[in-house]
Protein backbone atom coordinates (compact mmCIF):
# COMPACT_ATOMS: atom_id res chain seq x y z
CA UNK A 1 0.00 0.00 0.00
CA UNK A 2 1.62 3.28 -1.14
CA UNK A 3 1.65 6.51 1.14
CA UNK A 4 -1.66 7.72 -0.70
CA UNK A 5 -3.58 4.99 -0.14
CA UNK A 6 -2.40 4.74 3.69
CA UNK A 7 -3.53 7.85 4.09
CA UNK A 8 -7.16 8.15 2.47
CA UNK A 9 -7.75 4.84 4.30
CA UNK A 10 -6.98 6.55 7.25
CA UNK A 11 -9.41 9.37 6.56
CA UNK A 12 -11.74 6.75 5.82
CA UNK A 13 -12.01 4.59 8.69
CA UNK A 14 -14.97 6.19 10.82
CA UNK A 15 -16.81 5.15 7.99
CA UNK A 16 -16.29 1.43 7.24
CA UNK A 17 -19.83 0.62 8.59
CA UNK A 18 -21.37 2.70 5.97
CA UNK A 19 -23.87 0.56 3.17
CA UNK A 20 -22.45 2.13 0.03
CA UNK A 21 -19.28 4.49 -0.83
CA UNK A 22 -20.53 6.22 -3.53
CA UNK A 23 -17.54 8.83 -5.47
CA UNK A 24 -18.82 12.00 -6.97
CA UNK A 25 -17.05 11.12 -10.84
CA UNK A 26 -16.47 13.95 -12.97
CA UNK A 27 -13.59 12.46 -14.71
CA UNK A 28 -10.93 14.82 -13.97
CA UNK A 29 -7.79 14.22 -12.71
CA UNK A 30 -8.46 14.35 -9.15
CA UNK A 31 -12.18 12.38 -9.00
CA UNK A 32 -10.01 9.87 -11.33
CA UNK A 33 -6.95 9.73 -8.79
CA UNK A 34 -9.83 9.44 -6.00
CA UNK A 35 -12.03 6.57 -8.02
CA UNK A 36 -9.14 4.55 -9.04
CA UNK A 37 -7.33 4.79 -5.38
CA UNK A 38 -10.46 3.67 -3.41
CA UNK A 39 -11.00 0.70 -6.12
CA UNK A 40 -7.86 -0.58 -5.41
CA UNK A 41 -8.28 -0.31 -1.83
CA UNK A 42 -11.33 -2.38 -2.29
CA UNK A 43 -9.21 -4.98 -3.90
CA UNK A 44 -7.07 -5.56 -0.06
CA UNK A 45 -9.82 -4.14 2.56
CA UNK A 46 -13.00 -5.00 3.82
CA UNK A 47 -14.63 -1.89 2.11
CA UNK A 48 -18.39 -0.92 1.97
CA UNK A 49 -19.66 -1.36 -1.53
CA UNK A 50 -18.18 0.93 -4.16
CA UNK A 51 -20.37 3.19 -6.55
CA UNK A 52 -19.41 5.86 -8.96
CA UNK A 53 -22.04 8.82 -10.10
CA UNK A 54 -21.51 11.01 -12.62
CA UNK A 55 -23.68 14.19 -13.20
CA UNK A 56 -23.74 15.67 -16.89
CA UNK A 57 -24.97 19.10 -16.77
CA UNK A 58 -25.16 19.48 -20.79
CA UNK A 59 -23.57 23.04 -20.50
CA UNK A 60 -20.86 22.35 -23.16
CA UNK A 61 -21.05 20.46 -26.49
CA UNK A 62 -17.43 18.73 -25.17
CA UNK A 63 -19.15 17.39 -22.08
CA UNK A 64 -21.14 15.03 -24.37
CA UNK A 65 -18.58 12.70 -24.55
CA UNK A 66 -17.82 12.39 -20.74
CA UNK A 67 -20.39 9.88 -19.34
CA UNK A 68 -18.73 7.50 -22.09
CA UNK A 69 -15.22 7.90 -21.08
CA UNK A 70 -16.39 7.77 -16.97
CA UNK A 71 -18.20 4.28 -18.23
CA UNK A 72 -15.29 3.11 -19.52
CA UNK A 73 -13.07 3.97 -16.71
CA UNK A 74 -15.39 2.29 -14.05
CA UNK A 75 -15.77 -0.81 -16.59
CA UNK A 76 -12.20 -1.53 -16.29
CA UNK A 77 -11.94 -1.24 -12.61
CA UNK A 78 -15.17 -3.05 -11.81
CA UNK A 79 -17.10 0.17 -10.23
CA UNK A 80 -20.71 0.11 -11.24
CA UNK A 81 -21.60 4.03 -12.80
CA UNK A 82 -25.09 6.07 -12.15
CA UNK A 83 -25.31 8.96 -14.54
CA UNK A 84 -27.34 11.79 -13.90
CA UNK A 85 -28.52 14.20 -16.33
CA UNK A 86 -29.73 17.24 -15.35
CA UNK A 87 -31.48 20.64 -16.98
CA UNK A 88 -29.59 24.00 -14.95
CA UNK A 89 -31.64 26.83 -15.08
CA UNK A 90 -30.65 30.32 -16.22
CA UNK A 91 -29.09 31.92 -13.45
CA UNK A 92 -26.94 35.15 -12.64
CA UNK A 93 -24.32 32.84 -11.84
CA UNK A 94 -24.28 29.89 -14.55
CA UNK A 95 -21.26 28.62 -12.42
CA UNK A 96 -23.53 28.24 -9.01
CA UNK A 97 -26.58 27.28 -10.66
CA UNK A 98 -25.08 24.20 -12.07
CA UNK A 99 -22.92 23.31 -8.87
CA UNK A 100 -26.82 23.84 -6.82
CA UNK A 101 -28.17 21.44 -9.62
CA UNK A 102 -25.16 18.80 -9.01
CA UNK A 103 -25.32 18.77 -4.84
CA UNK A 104 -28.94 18.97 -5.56
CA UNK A 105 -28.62 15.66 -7.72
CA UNK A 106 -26.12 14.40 -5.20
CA UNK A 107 -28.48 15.13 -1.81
CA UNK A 108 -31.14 13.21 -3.39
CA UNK A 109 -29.38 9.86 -4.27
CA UNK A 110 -27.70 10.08 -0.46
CA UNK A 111 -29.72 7.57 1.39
CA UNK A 112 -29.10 7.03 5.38
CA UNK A 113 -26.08 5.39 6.00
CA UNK A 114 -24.18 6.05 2.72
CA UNK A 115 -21.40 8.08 1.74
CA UNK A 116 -21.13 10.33 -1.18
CA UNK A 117 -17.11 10.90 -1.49
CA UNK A 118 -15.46 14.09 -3.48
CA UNK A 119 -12.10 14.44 -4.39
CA UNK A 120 -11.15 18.11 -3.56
CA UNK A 121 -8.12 18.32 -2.24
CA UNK A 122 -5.84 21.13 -0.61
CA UNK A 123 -4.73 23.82 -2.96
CA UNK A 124 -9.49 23.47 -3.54
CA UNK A 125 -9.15 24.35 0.28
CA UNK A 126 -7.10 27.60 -0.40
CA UNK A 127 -8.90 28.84 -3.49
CA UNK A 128 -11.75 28.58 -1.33
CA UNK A 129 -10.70 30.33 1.57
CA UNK A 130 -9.15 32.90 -0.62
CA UNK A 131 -12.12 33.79 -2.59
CA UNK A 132 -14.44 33.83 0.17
CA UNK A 133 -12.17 36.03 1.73
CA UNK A 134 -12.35 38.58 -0.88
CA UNK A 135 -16.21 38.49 -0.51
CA UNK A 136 -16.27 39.72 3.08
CA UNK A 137 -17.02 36.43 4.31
CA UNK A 138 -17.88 36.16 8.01
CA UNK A 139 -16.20 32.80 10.24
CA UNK A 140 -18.28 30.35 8.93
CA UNK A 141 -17.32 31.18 5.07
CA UNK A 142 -13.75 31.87 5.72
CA UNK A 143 -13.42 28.38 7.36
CA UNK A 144 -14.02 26.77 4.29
CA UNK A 145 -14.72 23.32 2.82
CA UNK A 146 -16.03 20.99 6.11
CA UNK A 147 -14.35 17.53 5.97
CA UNK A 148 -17.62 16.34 6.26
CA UNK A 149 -21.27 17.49 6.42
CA UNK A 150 -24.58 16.00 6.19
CA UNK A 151 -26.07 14.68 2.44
CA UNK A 152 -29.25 13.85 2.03
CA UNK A 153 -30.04 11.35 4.62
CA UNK A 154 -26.29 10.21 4.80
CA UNK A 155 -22.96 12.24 5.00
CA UNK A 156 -20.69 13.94 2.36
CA UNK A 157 -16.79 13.35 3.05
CA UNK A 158 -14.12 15.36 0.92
CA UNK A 159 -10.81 12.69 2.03
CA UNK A 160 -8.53 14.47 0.33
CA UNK A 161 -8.67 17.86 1.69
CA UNK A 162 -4.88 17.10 3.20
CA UNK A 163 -3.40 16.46 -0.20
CA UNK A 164 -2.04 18.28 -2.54
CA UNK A 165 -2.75 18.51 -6.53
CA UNK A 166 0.90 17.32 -6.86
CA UNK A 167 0.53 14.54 -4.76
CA UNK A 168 -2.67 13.59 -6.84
CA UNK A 169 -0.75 14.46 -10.60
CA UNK A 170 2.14 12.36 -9.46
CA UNK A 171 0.18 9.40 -8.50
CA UNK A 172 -1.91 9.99 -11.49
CA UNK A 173 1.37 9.88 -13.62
CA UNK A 174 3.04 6.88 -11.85
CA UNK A 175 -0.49 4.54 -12.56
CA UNK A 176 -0.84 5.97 -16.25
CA UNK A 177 -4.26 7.21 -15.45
CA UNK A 178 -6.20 8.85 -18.64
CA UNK A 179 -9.10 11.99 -17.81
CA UNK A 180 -11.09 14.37 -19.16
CA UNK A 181 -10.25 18.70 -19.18
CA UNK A 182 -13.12 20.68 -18.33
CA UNK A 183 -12.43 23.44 -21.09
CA UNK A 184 -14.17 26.18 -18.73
CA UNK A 185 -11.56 25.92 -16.16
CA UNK A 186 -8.82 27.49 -18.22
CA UNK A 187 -11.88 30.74 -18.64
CA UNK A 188 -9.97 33.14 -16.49
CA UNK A 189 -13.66 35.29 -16.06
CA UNK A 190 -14.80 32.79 -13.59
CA UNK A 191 -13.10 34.00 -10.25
CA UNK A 192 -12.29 30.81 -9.38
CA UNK A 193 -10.21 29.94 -11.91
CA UNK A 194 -8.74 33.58 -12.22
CA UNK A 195 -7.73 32.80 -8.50
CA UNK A 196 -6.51 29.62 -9.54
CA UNK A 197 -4.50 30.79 -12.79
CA UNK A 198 -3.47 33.98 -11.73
CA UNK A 199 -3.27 34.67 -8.11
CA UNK A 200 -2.32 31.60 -6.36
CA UNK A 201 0.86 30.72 -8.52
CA UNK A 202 2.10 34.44 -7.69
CA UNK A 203 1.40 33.54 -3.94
CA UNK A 204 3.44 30.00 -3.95
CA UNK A 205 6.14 31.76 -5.64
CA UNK A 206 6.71 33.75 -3.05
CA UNK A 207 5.55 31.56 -0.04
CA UNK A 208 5.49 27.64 -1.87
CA UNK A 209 3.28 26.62 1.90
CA UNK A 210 0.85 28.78 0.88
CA UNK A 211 -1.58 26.72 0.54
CA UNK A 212 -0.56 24.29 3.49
CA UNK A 213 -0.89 27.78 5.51
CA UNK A 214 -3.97 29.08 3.81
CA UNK A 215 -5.67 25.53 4.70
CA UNK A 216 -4.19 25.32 8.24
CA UNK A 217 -6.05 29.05 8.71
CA UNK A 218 -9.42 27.66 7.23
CA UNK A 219 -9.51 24.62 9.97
CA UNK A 220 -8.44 27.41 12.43
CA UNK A 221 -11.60 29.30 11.53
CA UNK A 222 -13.87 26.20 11.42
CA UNK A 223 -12.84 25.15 15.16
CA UNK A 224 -13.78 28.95 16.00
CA UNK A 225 -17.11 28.68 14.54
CA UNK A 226 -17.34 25.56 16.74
CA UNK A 227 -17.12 27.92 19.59
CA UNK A 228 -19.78 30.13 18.09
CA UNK A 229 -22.14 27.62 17.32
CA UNK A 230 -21.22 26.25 21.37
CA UNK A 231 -22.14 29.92 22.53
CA UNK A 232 -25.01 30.02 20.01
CA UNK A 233 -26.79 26.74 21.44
CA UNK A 234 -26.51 27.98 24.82
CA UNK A 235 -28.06 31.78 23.64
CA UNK A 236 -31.08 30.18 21.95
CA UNK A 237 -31.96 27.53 24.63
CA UNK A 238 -33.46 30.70 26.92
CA UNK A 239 -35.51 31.54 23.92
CA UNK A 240 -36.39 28.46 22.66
CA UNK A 241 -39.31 27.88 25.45
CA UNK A 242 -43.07 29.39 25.85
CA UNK A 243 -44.48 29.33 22.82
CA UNK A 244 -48.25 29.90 23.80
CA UNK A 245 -49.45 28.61 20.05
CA UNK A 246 -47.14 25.28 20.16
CA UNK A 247 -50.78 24.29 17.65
CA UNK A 248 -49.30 26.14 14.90
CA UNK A 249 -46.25 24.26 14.43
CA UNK A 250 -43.94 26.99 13.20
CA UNK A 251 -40.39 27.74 14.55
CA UNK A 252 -39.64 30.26 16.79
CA UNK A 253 -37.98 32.33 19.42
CA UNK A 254 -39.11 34.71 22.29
CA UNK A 255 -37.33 38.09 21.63
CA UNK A 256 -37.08 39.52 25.14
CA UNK A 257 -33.81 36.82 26.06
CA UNK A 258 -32.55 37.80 22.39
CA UNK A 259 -32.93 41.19 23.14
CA UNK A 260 -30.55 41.14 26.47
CA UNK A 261 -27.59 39.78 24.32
CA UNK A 262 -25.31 42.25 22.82
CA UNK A 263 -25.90 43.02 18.88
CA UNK A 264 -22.81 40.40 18.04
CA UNK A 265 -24.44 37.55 20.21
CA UNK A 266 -27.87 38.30 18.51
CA UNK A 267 -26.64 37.88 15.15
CA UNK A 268 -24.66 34.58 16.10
CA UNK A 269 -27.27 33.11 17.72
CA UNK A 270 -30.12 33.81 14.83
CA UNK A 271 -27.23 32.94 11.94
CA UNK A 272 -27.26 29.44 14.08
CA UNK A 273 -31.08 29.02 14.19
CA UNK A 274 -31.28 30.53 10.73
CA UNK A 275 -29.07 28.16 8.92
CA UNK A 276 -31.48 25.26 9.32
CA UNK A 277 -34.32 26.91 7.34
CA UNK A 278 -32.26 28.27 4.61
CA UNK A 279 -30.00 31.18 3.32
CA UNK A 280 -28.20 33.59 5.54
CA UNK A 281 -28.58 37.19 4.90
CA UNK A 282 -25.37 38.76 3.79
CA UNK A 283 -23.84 41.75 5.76
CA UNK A 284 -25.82 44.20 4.12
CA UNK A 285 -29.36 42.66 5.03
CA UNK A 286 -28.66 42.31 9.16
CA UNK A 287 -30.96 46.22 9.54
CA UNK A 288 -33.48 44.45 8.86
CA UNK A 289 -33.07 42.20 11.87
CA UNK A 290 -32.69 45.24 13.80
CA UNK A 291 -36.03 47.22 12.42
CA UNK A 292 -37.86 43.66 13.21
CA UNK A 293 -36.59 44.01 17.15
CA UNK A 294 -37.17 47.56 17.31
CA UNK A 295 -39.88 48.00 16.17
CA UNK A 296 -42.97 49.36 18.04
CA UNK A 297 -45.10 47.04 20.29
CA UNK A 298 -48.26 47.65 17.94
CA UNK A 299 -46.51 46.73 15.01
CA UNK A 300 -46.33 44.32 12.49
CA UNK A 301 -42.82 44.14 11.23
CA UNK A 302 -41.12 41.32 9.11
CA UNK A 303 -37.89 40.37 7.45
CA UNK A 304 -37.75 39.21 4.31
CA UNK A 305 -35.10 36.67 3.96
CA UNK A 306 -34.11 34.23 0.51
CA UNK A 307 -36.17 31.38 1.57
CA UNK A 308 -38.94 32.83 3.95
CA UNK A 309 -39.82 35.52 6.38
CA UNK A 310 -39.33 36.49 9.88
CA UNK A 311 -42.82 37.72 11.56
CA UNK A 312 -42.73 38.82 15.36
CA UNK A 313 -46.04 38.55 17.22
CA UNK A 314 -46.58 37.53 20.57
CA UNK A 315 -43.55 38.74 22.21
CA UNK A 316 -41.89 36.34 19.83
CA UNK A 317 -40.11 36.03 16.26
CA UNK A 318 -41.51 33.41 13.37
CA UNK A 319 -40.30 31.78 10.79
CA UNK A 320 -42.73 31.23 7.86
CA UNK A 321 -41.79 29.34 4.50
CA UNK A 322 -42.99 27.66 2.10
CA UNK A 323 -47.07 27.56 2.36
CA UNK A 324 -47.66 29.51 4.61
CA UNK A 325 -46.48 32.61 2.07
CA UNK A 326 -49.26 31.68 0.03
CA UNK A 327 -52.61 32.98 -0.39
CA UNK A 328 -55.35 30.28 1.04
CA UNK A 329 -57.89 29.29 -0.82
CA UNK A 330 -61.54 28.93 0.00
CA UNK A 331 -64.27 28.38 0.56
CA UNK A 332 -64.10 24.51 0.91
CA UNK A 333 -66.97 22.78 1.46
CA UNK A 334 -67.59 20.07 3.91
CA UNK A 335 -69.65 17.28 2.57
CA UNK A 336 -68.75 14.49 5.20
CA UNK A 337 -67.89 16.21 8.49
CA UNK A 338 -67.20 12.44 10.14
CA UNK A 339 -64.03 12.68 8.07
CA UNK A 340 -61.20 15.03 8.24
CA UNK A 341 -61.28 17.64 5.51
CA UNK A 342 -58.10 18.74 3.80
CA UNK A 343 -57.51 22.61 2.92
CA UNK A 344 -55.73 23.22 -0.16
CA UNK A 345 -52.32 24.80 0.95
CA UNK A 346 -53.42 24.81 4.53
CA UNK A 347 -53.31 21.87 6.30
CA UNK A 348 -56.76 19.92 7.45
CA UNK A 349 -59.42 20.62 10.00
CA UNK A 350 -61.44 17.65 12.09
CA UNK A 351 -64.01 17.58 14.49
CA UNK A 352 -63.53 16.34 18.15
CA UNK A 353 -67.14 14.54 19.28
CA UNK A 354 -70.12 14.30 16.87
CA UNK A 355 -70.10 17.34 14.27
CA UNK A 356 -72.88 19.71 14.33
CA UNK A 357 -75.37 19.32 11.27
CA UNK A 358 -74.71 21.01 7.82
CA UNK A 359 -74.65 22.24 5.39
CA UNK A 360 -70.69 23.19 6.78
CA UNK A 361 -67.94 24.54 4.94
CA UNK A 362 -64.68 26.23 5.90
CA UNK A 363 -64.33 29.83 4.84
CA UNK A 364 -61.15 32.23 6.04
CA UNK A 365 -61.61 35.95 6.87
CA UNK A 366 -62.78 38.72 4.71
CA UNK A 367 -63.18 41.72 7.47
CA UNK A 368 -66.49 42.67 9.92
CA UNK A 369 -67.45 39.14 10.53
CA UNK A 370 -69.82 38.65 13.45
CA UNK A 371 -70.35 35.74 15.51
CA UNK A 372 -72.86 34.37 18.44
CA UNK A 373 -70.85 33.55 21.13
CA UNK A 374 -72.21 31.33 24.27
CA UNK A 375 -72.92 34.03 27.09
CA UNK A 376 -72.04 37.01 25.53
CA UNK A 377 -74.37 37.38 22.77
CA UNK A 378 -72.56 38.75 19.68
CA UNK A 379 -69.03 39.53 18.64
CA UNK A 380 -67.10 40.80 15.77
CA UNK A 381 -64.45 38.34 14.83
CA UNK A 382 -61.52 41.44 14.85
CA UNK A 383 -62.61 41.03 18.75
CA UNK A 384 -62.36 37.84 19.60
CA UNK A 385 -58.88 37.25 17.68
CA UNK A 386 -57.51 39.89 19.78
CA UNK A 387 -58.99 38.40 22.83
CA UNK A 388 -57.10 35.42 21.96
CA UNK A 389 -53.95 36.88 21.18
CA UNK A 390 -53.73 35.40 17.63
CA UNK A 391 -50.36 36.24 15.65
CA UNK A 392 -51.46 38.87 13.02
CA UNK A 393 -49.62 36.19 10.00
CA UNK A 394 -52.44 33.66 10.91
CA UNK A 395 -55.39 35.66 11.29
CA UNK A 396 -56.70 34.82 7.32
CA UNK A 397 -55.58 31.49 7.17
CA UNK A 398 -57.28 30.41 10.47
CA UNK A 399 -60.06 28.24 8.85
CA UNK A 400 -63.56 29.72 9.99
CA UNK A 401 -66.52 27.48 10.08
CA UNK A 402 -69.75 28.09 8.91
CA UNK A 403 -73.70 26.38 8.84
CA UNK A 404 -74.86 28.26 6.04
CA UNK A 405 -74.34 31.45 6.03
CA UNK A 406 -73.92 31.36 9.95
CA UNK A 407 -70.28 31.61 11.53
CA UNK A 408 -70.10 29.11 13.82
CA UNK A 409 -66.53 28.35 15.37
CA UNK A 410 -63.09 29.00 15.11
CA UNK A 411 -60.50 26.41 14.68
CA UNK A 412 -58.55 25.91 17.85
CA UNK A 413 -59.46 28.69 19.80
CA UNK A 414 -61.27 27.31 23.06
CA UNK A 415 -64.22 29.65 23.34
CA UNK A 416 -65.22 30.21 19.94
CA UNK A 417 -63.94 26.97 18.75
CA UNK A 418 -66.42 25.00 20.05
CA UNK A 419 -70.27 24.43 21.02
CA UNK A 420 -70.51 24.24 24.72
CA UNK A 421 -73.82 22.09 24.99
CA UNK A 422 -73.37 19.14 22.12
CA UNK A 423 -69.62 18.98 23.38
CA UNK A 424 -67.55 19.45 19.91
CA UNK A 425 -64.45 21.03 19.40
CA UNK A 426 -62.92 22.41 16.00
CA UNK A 427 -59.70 21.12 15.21
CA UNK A 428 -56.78 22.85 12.52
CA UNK A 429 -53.67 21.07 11.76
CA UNK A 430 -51.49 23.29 9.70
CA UNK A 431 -49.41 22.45 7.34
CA UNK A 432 -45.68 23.02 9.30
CA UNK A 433 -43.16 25.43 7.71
CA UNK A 434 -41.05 22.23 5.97
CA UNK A 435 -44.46 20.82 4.74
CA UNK A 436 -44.61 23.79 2.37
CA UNK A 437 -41.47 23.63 0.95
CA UNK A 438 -40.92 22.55 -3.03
C-alpha cells in the first residue's frame, strides 16, 4: 500500500460501517486519482460497496462525450456508474446554478447510511478560503470546505482535503491514469479559476506553503465557529421555550432573552437558528433584523429573507416558509364532516365529538365578521382574535366554520372553537413550515 492509499484509508475509517461508498465522478484528474485509489483499496480491505455517479450538466457540447469515457473507466476497474442528467436553469451565476443542480442531484441519491465521497483536495481548500475572503465572508465562510457534512439522509466526506494537486498528478502519472479537461476551467472570467490561474501561482512563488498555511487558517476558523455555534446553542436555549401557540407548528424564538444579548451575540445566535431553514442574509441585510426588534409594540414588522420571512407577534419572532407565504384558498366545502377535511395549501381541520349538522364549509376571513358567542351574545371576529392573542400572520388562514351562512366556530381557539352544549371542538392542523417547501 503506497503513502496515498495509507492515508485516504486513514481518513476513511470512521466510515467502514457505511452501506455504500458512492464517489462524486467527474472524470478529472483528481475524482479519477480518488475513483481509481479507493477501487484498489477495495481490492485488499473489507470496504463498503463501491459506486461511482456522474452528473452531466449538458452546459458544453465537449461534455457530451464524458459519461462515455467515466463508463469506460469504471468498466475496467469493476465500479458500477449512475449517470445523472440534469437541466440548470438560467441563473446570474451559470457557475452556481449548475454546482446547486449537481449537490442537488447528489443530496437526493444520499440515502441514510451512505457516503457520497469528493475528491477536492488542498490547494481546492485555499482557493476557497481565498475567494471567500475577498467576498467579506464572516467565520463560517472563511473556514471553508467541512471535511464532512450532512447529504441527504447520509454524510458527504471530501478525504482528500490534506493532499495536494501534486501529490494527486504524481500518482496519477506513476499509474498511467487517462481523464477528461473541463475546457471552462482554463476561462480566467470565472473567479475561481482567475484565483486559480493567476493569483495563487504568484502567492506560492513567493511563499510555496501557501496553501498548506492558507488551509491550516481555514480549519483554524472552522474550530472557531465551533465555539460560536457552542455559545449560540446555549443563547437560543433561553428563547427556545413558551411558545403559547405550540398548535401552529412553526419555529420560533421569544425576543425579550434575544434582546438582552449584545448586537454580536444576537446575530450569532439567529445565523445558528437561521441556517437550518435556509440562506443567511449577507452583511448588508442584518438592519433588517434590527427594524424587526425595534420596532414598536403595535406593530407588524417582518424580514424578508431568501427562503422565507421572519414575523414577530406575541412577544416572539416566526419563521414562515414555504405555504404559509401563500394565499389560502376557499371556501371549501364540507360534505362528510365524520371525516377530516383537507384545505388546499393549509393543512386539514377535524371535528372532536359528533359534528354539528350542515350544510358546513370552511371559509377564512374577509373583514367585519360577526359571531354568536355562548354568554355574551354577539361579537365581531376582529374582537375575539384579539382576545385570543392570535399572531397577526395567521389571522386569514385560520379556517372559519360556517352552517350556512352562519359563523359558527373558530378552529382551535377554546371559546369560539367549540359548542358548549353538544360537546364538539374544532380542530386545525397546519401544514408546518417544511411541509410547504418545493
Amino acid at each position: 500500500m503506497n503513502a496515498l492509499s495509507a492515508k485516504l484509508l486513514h481518513s476513511l475509517r470512521p466510515w467502514l460501517d457505511a452501506k455504500v461508498w458512492r464517489v462524486a465522478f467527474s472524470g478529472g484528474l483528481d475524482s479519477t486519482v480518488l475513483l481509481h485509489l479507493l477501487a484498489h483499496l477495495a481490492q485488499q480491505q473489507a470496504l463498503p460497496k463501491l459506486m461511482a455517479v456522474h452528473v452531466h450538466h449538458g452546459l458544453q457540447e465537449a461534455a457530451d462525450a464524458w459519461p462515455d469515457h467515466c463508463q469506460a473507466i469504471c468498466d475496467a476497474l469493476g465500479v458500477p456508474l449512475q449517470v445523472i442528467r440534469l437541466q440548470v436553469q438560467a441563473a446570474a451565476s451559470l457557475e452556481q446554478a449548475a454546482r446547486e443542480a449537481r449537490y442537488g442531484a447528489f443530496a437526493a441519491l444520499t440515502a441514510a447510511h451512505e457516503l457520497l465521497l469528493t475528491a477536492q483536495h488542498r490547494e481546492d481548500q485555499a482557493e476557497t478560503l481565498l475567494f471567500r475572503l475577498l467576498r467579506g465572508a464572516g467565520v463560517r465562510g472563511l473556514s471553508a470546505m467541512p471535511a464532512c457534512r450532512p447529504m441527504g439522509g447520509g454524510q458527504l466526506l471530501r478525504p482528500l482535503l490534506g493532499v495536494s494537486r501534486q501529490e494527486l498528478e504524481r500518482y496519477a502519472a506513476e499509474q498511467g491514469l487517462s481523464w477528461v479537461e473541463d475546457p471552462s476551467n482554463a476561462d480566467r472570467q470565472y473567479s475561481r479559476n482567475y484565483l486559480r490561474h493567476q493569483v495563487m501561482p504568484l502567492l506560492q512563488a513567493r511563499w510555496p506553503q501557501a496553501a498548506t498555511s492558507m488551509s491550516r487558517s481555514a480549519a483554524h476558523l472552522r474550530e472557531a465557529q465551533g465555539l460560536l455555534d457552542e455559545l449560540a446553542v446555549q443563547d437560543l436555549a433561553a428563547a427556545e421555550g413558551g411558545d403559547c401557540f405550540p398548535w401552529l407548528g412553526l419555529p420560533s424564538l421569544a425576543l425579550a432573552p434575544l434582546q438582552a444579548l449584545s448586537p454580536a451575540r444576537q446575530r450569532n445566535a439567529l445565523s445558528h437558528w437561521l441556517g437550518g431553514f435556509g440562506r443567511l442574509p449577507d452583511t448588508d441585510h442584518w438592519h433588517g433584523w434590527e427594524n424587526l426588534r425595534d420596532a414598536g409594540a403595535d406593530g407588524r414588522p417582518l424580514w424578508r429573507l431568501a427562503d422565507g420571512e421572519l414575523h414577530r407577534a406575541c412577544g416572539r419572532i416566526w419563521w414562515l416558509s414555504g405555504a404559509w407565504l401563500q394565499p389560502v384558498q376557499g371556501p371549501v366545502e364540507w360534505l362528510d364532516p365524520t371525516r377530516p377535511l383537507r384545505l388546499p395549501g393549509n393543512g386539514e381541520v377535524f371535528f372532536s365529538a359528533r359534528a354539528p349538522q350542515g350544510p358546513l364549509h370552511i371559509g377564512y376571513r374577509q373583514g367585519g365578521e360577526i359571531m354568536q358567542v355562548a354568554g355574551r351574545g354577539h361579537r365581531d371576529l376582529k374582537r375575539l382574535l384579539n382576545e385570543a392573542g392570535l399572531p397577526g400572520f395567521v389571522r386569514g388562514r385560520l379556517p372559519l366554520l360556517y352552517q350556512g351562512q352562519r359563523l359558527l366556530a373558530l378552529a382551535n381557539l377554546p371559546g369560539p372553537g367549540a359548542e358548549p352544549l353538544t360537546g364538539w371542538q374544532l380542530h386545525w392542523r397546519p401544514l408546518t413550515s417544511d411541509q410547504g417547501l418545493s
